[in-house]
N, C-alpha and C. Protein backbone atom coordinates (compact mmCIF):
# COMPACT_ATOMS: atom_id res chain seq x y z
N UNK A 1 -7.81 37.76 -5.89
CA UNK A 1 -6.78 38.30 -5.03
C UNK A 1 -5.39 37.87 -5.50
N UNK A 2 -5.23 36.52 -5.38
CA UNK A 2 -3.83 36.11 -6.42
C UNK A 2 -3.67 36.97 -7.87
N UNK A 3 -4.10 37.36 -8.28
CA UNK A 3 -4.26 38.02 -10.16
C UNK A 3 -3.77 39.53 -9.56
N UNK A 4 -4.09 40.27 -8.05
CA UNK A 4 -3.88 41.51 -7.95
C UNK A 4 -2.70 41.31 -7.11
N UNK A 5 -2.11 40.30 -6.16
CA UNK A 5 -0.97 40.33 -5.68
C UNK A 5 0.27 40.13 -7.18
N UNK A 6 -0.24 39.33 -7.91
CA UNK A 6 0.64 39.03 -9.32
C UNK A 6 0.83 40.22 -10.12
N UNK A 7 0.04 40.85 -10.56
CA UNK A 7 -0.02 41.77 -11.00
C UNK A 7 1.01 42.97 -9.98
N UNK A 8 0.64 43.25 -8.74
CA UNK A 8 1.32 44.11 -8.19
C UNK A 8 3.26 43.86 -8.03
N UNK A 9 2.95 42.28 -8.30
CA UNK A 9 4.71 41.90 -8.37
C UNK A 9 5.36 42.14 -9.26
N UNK A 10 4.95 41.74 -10.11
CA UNK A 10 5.06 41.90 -11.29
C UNK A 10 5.25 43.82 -11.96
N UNK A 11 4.37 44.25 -11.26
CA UNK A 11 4.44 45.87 -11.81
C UNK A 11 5.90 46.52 -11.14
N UNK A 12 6.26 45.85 -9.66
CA UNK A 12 7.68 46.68 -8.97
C UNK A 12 8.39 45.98 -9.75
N UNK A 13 8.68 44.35 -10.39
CA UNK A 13 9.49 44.06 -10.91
C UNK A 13 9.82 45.15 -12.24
N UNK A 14 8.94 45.33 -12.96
CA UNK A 14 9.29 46.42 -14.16
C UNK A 14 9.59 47.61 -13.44
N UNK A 15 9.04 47.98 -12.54
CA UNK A 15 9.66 49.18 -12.09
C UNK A 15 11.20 49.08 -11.82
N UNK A 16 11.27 48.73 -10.92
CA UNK A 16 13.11 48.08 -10.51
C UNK A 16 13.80 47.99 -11.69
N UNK A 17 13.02 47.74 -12.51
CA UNK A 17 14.42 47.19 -13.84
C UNK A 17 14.66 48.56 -15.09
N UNK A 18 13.35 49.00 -15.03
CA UNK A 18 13.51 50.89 -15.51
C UNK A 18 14.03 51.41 -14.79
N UNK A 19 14.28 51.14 -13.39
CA UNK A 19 14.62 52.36 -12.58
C UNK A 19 16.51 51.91 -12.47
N UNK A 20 16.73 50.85 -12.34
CA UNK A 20 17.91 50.73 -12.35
C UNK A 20 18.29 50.59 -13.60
N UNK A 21 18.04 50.55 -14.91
CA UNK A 21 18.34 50.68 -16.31
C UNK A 21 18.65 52.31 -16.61
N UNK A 22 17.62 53.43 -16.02
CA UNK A 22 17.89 54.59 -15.95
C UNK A 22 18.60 54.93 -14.55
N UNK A 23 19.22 54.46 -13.82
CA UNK A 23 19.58 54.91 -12.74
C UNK A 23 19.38 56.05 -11.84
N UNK A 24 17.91 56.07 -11.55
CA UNK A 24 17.17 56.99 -10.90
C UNK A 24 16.26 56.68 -9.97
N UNK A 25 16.84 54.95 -9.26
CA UNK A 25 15.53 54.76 -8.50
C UNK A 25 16.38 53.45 -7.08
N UNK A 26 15.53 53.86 -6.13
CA UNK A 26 16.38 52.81 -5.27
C UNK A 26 15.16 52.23 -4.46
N UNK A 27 15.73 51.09 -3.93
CA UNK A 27 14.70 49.91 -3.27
C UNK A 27 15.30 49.86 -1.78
N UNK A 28 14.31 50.02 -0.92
CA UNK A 28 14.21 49.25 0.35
C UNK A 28 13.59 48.55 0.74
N UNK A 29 13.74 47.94 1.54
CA UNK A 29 13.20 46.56 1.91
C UNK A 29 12.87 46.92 3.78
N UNK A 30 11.65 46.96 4.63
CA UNK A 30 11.61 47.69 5.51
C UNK A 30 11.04 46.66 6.05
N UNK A 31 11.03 46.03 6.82
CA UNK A 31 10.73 44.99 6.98
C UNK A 31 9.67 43.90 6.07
N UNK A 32 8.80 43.92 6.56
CA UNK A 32 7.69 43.32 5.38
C UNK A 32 7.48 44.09 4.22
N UNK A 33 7.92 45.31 4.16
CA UNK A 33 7.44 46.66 3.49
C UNK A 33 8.57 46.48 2.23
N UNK A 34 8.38 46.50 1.11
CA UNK A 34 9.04 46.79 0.31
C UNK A 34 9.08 47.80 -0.55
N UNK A 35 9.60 48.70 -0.44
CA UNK A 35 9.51 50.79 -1.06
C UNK A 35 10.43 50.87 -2.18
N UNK A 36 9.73 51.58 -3.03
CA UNK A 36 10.26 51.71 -4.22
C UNK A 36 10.33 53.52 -4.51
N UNK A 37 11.61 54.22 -4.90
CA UNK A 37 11.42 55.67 -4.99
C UNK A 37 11.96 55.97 -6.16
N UNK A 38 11.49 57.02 -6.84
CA UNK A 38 11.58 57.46 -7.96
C UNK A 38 11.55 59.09 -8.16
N UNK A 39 12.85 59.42 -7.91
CA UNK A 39 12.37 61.24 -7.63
C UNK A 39 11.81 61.13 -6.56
N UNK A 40 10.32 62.44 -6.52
CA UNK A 40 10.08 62.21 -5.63
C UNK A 40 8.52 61.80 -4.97
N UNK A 41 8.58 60.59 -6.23
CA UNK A 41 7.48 59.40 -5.88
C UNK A 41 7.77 58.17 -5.35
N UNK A 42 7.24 57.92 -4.20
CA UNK A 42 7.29 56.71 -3.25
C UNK A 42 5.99 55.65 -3.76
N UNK A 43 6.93 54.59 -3.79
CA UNK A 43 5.45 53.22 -3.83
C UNK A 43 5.97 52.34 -2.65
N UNK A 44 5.37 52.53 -2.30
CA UNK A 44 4.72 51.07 -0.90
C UNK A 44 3.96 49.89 -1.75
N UNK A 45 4.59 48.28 -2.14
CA UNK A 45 4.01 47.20 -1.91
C UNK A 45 4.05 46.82 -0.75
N UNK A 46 2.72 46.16 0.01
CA UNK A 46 2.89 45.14 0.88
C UNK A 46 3.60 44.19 0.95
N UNK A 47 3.71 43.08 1.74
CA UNK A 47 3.68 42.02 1.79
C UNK A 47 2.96 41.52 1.29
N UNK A 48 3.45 40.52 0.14
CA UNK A 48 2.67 39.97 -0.57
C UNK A 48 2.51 38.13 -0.19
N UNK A 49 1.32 37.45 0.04
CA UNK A 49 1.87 35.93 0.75
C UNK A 49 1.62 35.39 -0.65
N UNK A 50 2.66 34.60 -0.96
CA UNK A 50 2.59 34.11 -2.09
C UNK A 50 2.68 32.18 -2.53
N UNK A 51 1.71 31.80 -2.63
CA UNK A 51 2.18 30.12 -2.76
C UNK A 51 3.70 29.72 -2.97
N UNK A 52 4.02 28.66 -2.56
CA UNK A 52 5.28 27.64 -3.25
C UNK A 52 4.35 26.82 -3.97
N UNK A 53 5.34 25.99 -5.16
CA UNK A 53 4.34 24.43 -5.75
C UNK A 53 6.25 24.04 -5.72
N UNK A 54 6.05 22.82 -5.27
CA UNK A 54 6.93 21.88 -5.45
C UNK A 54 6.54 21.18 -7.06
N UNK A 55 7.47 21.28 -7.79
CA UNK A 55 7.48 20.78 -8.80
C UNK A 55 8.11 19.61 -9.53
N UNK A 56 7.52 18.07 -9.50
CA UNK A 56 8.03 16.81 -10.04
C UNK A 56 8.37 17.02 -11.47
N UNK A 57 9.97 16.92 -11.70
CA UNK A 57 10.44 17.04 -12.92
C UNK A 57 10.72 15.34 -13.96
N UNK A 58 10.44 15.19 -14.86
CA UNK A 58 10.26 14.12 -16.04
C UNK A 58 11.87 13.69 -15.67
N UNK A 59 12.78 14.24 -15.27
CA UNK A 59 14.49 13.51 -15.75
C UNK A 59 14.25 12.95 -14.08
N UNK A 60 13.76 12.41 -13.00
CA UNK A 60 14.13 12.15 -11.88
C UNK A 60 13.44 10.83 -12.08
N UNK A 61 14.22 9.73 -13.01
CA UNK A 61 13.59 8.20 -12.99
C UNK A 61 13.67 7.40 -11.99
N UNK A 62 12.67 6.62 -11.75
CA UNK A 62 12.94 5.75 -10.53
C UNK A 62 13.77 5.01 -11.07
N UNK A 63 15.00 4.17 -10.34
CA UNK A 63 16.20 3.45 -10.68
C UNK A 63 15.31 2.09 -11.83
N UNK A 64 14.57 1.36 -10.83
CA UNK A 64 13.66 0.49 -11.31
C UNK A 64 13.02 0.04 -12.77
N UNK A 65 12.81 1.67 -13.35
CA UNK A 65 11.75 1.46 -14.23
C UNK A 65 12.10 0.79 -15.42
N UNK A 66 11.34 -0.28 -16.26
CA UNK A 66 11.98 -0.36 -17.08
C UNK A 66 10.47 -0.72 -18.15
N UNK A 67 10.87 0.30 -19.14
CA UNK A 67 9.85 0.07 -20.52
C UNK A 67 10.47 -0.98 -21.53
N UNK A 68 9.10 -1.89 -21.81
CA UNK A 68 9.46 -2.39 -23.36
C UNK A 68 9.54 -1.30 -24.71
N UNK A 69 10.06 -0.81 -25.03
CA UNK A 69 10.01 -0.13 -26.41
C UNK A 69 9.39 -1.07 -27.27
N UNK A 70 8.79 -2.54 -27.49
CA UNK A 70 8.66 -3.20 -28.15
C UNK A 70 7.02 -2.96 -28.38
N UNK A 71 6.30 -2.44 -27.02
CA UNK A 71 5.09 -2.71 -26.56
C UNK A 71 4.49 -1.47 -25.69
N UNK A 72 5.16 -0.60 -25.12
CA UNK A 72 5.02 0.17 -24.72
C UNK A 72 4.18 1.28 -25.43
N UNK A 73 3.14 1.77 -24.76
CA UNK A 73 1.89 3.00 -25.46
C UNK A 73 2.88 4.10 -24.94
N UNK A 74 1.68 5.29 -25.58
CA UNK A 74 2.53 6.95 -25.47
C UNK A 74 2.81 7.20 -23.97
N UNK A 75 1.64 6.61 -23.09
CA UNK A 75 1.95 7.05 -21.60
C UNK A 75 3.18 6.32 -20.90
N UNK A 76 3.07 4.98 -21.22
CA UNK A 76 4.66 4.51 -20.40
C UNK A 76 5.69 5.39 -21.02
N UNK A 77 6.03 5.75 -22.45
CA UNK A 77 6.83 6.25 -23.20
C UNK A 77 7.18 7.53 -22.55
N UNK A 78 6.14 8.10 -22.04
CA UNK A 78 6.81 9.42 -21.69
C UNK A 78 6.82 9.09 -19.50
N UNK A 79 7.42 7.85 -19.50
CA UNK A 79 7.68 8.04 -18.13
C UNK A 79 9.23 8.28 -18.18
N UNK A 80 9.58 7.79 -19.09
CA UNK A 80 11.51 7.77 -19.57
C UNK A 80 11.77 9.81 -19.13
N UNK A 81 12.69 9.24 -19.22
CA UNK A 81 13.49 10.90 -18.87
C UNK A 81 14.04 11.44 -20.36
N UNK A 82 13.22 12.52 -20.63
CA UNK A 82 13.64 13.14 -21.83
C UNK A 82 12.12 12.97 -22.65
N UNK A 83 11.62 12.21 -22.50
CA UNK A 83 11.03 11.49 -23.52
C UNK A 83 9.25 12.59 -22.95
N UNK A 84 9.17 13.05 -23.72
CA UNK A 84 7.70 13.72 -23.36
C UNK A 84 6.42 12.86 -24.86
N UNK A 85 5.29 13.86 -25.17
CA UNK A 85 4.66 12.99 -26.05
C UNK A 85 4.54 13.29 -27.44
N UNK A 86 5.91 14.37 -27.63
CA UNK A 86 6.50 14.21 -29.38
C UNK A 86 7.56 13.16 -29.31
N UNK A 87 8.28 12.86 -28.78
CA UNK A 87 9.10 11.83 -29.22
C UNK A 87 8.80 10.65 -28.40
N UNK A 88 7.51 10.04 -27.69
CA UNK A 88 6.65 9.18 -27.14
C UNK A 88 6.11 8.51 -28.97
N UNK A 89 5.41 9.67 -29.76
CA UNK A 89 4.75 9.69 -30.84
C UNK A 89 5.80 9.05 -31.61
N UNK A 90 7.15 9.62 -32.00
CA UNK A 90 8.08 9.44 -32.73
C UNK A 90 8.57 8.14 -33.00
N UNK A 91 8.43 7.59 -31.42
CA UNK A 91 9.03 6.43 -31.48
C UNK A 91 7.79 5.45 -31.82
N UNK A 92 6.68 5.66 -31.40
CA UNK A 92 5.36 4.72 -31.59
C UNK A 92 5.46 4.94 -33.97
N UNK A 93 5.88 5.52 -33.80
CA UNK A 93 5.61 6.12 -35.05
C UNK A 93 6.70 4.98 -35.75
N UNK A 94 8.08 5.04 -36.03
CA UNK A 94 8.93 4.07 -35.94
C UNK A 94 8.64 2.64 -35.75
N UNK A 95 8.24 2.33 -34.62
CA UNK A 95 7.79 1.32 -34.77
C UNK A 95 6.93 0.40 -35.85
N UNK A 96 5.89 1.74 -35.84
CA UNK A 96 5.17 1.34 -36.89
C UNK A 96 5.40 0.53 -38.06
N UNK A 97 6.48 1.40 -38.23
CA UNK A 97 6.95 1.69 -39.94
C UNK A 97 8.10 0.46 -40.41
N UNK A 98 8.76 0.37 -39.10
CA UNK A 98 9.79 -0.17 -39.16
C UNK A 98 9.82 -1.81 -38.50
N UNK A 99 8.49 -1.85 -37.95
CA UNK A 99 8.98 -3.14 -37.03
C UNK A 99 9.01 -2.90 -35.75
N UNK A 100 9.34 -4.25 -34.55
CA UNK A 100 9.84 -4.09 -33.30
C UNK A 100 11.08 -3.82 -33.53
N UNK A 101 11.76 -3.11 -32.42
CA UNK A 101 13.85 -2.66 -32.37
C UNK A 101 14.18 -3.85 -31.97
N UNK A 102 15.08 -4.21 -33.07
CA UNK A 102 16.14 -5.46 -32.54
C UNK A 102 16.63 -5.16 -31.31
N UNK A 103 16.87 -4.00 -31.03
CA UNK A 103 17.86 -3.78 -29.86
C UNK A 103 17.58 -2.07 -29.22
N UNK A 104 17.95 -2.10 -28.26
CA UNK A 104 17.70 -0.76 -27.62
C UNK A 104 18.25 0.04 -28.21
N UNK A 105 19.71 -0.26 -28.81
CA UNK A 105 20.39 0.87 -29.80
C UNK A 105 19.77 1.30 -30.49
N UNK A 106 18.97 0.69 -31.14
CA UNK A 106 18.05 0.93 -32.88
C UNK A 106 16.95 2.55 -32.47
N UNK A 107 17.20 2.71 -30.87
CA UNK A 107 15.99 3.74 -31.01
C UNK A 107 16.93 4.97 -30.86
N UNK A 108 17.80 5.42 -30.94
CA UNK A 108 18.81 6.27 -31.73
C UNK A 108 18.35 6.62 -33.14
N UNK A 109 17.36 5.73 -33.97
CA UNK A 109 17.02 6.33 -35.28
C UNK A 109 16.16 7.09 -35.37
N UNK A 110 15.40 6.90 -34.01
CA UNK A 110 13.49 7.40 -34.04
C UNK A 110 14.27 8.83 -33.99
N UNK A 111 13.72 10.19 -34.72
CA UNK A 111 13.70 11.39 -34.68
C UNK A 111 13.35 11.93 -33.53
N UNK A 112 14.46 12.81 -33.43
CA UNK A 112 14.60 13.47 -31.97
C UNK A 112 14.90 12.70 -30.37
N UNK A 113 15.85 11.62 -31.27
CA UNK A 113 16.23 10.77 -29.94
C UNK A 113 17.79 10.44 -30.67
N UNK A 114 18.86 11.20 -30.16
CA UNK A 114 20.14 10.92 -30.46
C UNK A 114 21.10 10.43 -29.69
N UNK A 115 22.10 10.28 -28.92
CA UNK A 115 22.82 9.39 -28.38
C UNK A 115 23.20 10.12 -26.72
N UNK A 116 22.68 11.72 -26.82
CA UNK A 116 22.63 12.32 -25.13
C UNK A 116 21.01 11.57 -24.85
N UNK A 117 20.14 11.65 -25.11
CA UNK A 117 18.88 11.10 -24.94
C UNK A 117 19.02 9.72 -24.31
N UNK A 118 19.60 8.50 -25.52
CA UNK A 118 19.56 7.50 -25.57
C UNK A 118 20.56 7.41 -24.14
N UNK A 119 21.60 7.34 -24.16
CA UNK A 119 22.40 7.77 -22.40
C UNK A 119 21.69 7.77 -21.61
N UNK A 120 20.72 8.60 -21.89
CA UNK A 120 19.50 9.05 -20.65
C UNK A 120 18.83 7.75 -19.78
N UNK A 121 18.65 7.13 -21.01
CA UNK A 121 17.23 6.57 -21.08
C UNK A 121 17.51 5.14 -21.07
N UNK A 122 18.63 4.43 -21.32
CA UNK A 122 19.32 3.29 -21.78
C UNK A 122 19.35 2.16 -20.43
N UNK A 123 19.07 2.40 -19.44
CA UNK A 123 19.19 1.91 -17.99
C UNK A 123 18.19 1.24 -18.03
N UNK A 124 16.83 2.11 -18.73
CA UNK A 124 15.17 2.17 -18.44
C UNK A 124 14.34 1.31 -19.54
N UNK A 125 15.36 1.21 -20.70
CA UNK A 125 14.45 0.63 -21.75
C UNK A 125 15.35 -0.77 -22.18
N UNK A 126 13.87 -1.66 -22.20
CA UNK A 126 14.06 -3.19 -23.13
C UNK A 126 13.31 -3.11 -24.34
N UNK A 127 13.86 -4.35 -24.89
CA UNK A 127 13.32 -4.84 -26.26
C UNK A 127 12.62 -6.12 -25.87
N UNK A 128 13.01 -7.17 -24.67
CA UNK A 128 12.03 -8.34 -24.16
C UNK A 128 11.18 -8.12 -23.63
């Protein structure tokens, strides 16, 4: 039932956007009823009930948090804001290669972490 309400939204949305691209088509809204005309073909969608999802976004850090970059695995890594699990990798990767970071600055070198990132993230991350 969700796949045929989606589908049906989805089909007035393309309609609406041909019809006002060719300027040959107008929308009402009738109460629950939403009508779509075209010449002189009428479509009736229902009311369609459609979920919300509240969605938790990666940049909303708790004030609190604070990672070792020294010690920290891929999952703490991507609790940082910005930081998902290519540049989680990047920096585990760095490490590697390079040692522990003298300093929080030093992770400005890891690829794909430049100085808007590091801003980001600079509150949240230690080296002790």
């Amino acid at each position: 039932m969700k796949k045929r309400a989606l589908d049906l939204l989805m089909a007035a949305c393309l309609l609406v956007c041909l019809g006002f691209l060719g300027g040959r088509m107008s929308v009402m809204l009738e109460g629950p009823t939403l009508s779509l005309s075209q010449g002189a073909q009428l479509v009736r969608l229902p009311e369609l009930a459609l979920e919300t999802y509240q969605v938790e976004e990666n940049d909303e850090t708790p004030g609190e948090l604070r990672v070792n970059i020294n010690e920290a695995g891929e999952e703490e890594l991507c609790q940082l804001p910005q930081i998902g699990p290519a540049r989680a990798k990047n920096i585990l990767e760095y490490r590697e290669k390079h040692g522990p970071f003298a300093s929080i600055e030093e992770i400005r070198a890891v690829s794909g972490i430049g100085d808007g990132i590091f801003q980001q993230i600079r509150e949240h991350i230690t080296v002790d």
